[in-house]
PDB file of N, CA and C in Angstrom:
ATOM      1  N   UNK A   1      96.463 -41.454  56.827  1.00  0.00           N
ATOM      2  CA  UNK A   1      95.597 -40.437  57.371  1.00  0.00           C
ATOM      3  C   UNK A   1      94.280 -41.104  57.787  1.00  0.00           C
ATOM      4  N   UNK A   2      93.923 -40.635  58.623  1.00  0.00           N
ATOM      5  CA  UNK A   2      92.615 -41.369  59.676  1.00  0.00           C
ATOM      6  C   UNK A   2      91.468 -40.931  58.575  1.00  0.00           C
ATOM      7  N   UNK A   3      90.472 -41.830  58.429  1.00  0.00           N
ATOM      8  CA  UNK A   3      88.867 -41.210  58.298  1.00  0.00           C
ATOM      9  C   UNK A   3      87.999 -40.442  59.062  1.00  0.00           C
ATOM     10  N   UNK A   4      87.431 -39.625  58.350  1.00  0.00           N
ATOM     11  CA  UNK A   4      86.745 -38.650  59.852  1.00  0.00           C
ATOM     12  C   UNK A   4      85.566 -39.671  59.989  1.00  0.00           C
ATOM     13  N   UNK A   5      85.206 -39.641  61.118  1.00  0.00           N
ATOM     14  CA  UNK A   5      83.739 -40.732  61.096  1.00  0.00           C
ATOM     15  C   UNK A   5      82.548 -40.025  60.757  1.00  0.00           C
ATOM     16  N   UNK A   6      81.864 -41.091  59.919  1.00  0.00           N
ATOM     17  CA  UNK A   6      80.342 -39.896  59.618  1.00  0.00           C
ATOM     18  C   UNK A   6      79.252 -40.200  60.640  1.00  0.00           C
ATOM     19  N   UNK A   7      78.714 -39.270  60.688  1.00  0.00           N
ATOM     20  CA  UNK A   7      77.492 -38.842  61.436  1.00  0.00           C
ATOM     21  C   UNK A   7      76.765 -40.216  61.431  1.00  0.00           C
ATOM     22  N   UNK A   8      76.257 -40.981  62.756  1.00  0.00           N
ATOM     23  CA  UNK A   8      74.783 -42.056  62.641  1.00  0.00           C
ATOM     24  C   UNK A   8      73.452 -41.341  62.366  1.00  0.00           C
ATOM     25  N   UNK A   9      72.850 -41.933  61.726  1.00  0.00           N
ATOM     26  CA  UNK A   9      71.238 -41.442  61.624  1.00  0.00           C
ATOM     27  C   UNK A   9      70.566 -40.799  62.021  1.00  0.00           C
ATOM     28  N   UNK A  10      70.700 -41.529  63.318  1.00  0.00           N
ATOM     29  CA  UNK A  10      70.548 -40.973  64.841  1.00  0.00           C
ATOM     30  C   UNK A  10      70.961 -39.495  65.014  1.00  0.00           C
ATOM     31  N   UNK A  11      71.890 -38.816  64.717  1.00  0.00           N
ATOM     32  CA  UNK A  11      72.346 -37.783  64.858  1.00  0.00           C
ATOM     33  C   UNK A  11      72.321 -36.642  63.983  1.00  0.00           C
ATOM     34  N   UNK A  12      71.964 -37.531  62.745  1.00  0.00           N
ATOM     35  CA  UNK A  12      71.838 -36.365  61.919  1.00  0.00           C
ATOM     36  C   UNK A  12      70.020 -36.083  61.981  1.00  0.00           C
ATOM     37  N   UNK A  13      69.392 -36.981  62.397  1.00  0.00           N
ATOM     38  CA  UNK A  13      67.906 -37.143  62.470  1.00  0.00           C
ATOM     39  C   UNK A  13      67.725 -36.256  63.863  1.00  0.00           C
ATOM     40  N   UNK A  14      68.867 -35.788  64.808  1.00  0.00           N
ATOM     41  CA  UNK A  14      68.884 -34.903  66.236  1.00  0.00           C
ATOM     42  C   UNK A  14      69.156 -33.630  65.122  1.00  0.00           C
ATOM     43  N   UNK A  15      70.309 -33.108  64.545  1.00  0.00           N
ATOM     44  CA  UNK A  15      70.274 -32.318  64.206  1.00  0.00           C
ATOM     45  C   UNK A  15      69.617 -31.545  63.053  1.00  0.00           C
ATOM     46  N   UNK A  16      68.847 -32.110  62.484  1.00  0.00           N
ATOM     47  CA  UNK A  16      67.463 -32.046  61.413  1.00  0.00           C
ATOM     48  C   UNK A  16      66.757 -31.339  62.762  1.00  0.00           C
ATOM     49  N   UNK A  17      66.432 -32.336  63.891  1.00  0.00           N
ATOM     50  CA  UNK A  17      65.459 -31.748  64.754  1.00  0.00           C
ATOM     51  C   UNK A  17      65.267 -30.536  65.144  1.00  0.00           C
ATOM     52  N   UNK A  18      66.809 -30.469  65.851  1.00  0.00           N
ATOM     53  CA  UNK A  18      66.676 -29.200  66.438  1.00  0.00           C
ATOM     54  C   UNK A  18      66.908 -27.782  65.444  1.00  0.00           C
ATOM     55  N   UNK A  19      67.132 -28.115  64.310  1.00  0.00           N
ATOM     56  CA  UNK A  19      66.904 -27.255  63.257  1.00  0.00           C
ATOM     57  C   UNK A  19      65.606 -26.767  62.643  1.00  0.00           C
ATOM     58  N   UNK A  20      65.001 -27.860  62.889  1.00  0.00           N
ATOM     59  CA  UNK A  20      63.278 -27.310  62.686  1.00  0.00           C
ATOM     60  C   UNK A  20      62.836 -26.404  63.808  1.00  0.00           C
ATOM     61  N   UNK A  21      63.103 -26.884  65.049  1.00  0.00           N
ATOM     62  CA  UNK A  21      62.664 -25.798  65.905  1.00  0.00           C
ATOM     63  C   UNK A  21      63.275 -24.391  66.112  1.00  0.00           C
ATOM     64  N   UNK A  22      64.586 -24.694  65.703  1.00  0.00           N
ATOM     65  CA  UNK A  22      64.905 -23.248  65.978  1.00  0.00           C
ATOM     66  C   UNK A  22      64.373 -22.242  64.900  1.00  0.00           C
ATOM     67  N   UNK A  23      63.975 -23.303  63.528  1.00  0.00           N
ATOM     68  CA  UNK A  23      63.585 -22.263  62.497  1.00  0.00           C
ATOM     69  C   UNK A  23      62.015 -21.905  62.920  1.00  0.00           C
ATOM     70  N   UNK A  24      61.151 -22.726  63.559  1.00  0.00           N
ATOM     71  CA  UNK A  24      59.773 -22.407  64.238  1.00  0.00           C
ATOM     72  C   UNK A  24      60.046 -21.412  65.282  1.00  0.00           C
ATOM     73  N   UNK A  25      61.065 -21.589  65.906  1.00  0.00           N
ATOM     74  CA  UNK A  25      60.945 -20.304  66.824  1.00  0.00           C
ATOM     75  C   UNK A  25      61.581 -19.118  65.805  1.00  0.00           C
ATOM     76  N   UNK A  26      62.098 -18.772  64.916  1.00  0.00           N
ATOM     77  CA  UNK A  26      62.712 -17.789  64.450  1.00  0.00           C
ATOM     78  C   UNK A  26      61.768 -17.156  63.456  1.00  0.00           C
ATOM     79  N   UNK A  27      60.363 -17.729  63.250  1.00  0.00           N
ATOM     80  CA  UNK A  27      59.348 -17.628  62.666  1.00  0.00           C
ATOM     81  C   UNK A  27      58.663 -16.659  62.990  1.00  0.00           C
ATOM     82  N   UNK A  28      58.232 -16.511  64.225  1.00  0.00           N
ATOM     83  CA  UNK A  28      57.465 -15.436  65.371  1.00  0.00           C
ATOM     84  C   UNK A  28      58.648 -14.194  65.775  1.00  0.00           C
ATOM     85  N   UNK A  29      59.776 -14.337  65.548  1.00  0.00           N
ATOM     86  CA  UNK A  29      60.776 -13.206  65.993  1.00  0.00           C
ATOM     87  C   UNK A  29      60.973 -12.378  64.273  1.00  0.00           C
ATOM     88  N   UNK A  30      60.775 -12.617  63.401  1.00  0.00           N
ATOM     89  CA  UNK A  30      60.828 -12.478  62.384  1.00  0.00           C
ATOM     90  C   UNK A  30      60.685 -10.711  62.458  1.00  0.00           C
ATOM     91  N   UNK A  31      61.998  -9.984  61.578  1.00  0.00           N
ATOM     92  CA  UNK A  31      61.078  -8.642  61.034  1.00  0.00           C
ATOM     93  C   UNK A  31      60.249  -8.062  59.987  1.00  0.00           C
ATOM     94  N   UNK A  32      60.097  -9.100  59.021  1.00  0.00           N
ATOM     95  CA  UNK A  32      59.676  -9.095  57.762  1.00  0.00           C
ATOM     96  C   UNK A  32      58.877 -10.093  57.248  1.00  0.00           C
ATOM     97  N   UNK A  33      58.164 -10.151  56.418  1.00  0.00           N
ATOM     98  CA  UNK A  33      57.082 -11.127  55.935  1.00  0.00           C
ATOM     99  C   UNK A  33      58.240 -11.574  55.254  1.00  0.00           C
ATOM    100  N   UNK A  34      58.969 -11.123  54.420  1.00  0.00           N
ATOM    101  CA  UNK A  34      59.695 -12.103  53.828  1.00  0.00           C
ATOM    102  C   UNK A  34      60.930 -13.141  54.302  1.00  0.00           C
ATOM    103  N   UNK A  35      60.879 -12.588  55.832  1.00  0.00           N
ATOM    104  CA  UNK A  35      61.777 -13.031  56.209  1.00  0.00           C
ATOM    105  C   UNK A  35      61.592 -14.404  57.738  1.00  0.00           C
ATOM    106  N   UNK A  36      59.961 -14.146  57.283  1.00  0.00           N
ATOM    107  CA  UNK A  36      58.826 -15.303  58.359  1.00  0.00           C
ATOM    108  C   UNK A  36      58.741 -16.146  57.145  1.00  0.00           C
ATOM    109  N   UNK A  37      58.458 -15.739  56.005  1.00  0.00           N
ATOM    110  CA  UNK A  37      58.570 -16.922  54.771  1.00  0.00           C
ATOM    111  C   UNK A  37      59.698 -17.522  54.729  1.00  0.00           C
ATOM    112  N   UNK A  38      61.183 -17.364  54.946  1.00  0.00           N
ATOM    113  CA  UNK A  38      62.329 -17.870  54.899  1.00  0.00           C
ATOM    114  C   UNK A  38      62.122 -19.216  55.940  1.00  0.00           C
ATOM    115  N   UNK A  39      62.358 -18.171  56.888  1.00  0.00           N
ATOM    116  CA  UNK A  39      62.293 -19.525  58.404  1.00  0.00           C
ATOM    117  C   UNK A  39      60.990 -20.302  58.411  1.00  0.00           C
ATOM    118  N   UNK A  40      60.281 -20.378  57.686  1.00  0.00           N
ATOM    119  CA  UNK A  40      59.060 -20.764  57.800  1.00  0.00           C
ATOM    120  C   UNK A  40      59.674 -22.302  56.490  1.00  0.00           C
ATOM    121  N   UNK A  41      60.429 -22.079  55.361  1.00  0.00           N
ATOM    122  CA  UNK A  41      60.694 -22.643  54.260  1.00  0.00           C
ATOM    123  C   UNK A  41      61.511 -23.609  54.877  1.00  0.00           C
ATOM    124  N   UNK A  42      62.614 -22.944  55.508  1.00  0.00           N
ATOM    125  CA  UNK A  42      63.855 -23.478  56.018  1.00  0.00           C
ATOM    126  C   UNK A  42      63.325 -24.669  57.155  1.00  0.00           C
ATOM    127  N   UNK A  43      61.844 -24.461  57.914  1.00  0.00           N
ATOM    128  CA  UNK A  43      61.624 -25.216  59.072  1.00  0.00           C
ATOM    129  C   UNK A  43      60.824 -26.390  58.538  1.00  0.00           C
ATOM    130  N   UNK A  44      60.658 -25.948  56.947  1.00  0.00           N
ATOM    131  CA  UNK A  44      59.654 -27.157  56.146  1.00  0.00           C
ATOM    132  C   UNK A  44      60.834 -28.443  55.599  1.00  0.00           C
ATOM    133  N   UNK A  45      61.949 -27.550  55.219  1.00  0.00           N
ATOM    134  CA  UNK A  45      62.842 -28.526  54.356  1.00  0.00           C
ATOM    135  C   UNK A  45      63.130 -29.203  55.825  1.00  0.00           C
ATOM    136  N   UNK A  46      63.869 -28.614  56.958  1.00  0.00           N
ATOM    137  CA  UNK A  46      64.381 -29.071  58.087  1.00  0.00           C
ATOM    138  C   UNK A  46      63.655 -30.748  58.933  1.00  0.00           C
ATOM    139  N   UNK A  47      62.002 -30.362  58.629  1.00  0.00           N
ATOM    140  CA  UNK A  47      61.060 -31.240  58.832  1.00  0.00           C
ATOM    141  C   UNK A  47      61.030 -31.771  58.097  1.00  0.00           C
ATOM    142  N   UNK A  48      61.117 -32.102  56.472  1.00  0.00           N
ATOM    143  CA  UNK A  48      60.692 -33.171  55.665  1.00  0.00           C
ATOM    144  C   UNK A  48      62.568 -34.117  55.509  1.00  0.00           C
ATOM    145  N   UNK A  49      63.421 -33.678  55.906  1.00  0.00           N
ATOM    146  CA  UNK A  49      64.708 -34.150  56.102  1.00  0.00           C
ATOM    147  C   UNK A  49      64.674 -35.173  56.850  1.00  0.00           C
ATOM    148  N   UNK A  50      64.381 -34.657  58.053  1.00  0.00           N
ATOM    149  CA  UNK A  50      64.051 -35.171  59.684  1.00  0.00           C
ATOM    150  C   UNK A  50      63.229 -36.562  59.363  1.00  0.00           C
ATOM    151  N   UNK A  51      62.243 -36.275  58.362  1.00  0.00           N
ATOM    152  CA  UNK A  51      61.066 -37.423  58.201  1.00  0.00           C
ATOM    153  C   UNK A  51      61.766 -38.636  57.473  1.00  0.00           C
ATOM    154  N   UNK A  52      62.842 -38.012  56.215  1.00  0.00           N
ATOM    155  CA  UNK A  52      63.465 -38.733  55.206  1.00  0.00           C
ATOM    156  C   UNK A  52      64.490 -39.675  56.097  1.00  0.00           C
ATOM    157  N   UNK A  53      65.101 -39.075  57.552  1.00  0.00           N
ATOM    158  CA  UNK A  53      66.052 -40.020  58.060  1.00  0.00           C
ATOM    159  C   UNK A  53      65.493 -40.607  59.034  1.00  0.00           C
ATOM    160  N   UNK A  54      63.902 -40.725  59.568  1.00  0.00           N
ATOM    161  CA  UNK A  54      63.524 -41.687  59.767  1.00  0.00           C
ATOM    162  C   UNK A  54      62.991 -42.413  59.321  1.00  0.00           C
ATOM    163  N   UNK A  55      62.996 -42.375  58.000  1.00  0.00           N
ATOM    164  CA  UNK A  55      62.637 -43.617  56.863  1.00  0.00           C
ATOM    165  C   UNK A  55      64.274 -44.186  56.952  1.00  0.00           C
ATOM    166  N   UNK A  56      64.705 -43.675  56.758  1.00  0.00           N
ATOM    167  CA  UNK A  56      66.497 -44.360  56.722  1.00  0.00           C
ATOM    168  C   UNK A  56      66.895 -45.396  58.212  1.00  0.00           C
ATOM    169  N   UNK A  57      66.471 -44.492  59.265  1.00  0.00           N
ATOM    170  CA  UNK A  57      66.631 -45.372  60.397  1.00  0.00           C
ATOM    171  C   UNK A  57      65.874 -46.598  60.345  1.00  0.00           C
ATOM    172  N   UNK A  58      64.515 -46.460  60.152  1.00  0.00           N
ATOM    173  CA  UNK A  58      63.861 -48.035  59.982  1.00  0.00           C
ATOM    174  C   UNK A  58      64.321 -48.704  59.098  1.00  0.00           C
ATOM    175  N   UNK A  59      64.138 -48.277  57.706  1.00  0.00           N
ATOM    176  CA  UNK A  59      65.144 -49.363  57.124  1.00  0.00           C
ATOM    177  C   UNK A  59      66.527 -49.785  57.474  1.00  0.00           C
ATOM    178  N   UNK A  60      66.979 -49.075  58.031  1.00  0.00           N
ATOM    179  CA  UNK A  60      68.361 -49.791  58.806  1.00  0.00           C
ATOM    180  C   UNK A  60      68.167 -50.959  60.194  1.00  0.00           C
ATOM    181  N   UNK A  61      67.360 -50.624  60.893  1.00  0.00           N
ATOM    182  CA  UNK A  61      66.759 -51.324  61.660  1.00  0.00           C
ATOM    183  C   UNK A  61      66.334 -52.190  61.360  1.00  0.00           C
ATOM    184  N   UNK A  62      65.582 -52.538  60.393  1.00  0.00           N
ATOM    185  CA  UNK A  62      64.647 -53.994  59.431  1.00  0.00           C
ATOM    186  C   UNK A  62      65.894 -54.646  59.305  1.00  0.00           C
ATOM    187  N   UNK A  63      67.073 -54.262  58.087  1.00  0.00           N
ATOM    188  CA  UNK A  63      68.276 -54.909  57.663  1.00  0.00           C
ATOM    189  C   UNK A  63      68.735 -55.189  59.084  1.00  0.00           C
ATOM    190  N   UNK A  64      69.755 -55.009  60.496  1.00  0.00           N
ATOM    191  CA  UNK A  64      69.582 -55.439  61.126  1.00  0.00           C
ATOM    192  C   UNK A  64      69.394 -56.510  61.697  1.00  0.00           C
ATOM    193  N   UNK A  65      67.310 -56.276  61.715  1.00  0.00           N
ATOM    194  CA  UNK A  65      66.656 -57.384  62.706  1.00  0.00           C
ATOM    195  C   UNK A  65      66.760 -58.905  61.660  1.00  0.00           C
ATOM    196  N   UNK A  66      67.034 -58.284  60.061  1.00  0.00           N
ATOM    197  CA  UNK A  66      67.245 -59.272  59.123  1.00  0.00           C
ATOM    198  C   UNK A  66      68.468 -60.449  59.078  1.00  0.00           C
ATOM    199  N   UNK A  67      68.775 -59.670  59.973  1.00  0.00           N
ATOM    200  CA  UNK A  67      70.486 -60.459  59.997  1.00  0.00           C
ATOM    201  C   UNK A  67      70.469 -61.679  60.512  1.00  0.00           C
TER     202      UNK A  67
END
C-alpha cells in the first residue's frame, strides 16, 4: 500500500495563512460578541501556527544550506 505524501511546510504555512484571514474576515460578519471572540481566537491560534512553520521552514533551510 502506497504512503499518502505529507504536506511541505510550504503548504501547510499557505494553509495556516489563508485560515487566518478567513477567520479576520469572519470577525466583522460576526452575529454575536461571542461569536467575534471565537473567530477572533481561531485567527490568533491560525497566526501563531503560521509563525511556528516559519520557524520550521528556516530551520529547514539552514540544514539544507548546511549540507
Amino acid at each position: 500500500m502506497a504512503k499518502k505524501r505529507e504536506p511541505s511546510t510550504e503548504e501547510l504555512q499557505q494553509v495556516q495563512h489563508e485560515r487566518t484571514t478567513e477567520e479576520h474576515d469572519a470577525v466583522g460578519s460576526s452575529m454575536t460578541v461571542d461569536e467575534e471572540h471565537q473567530h477572533q481566537r481561531r485567527a490568533e491560534k491560525s497566526a501563531y501556527l503560521e509563525r511556528m512553520l516559519d520557524k520550521r521552514r528556516r530551520s529547514e533551510q539552514g540544514d539544507r544550506d548546511r549540507d
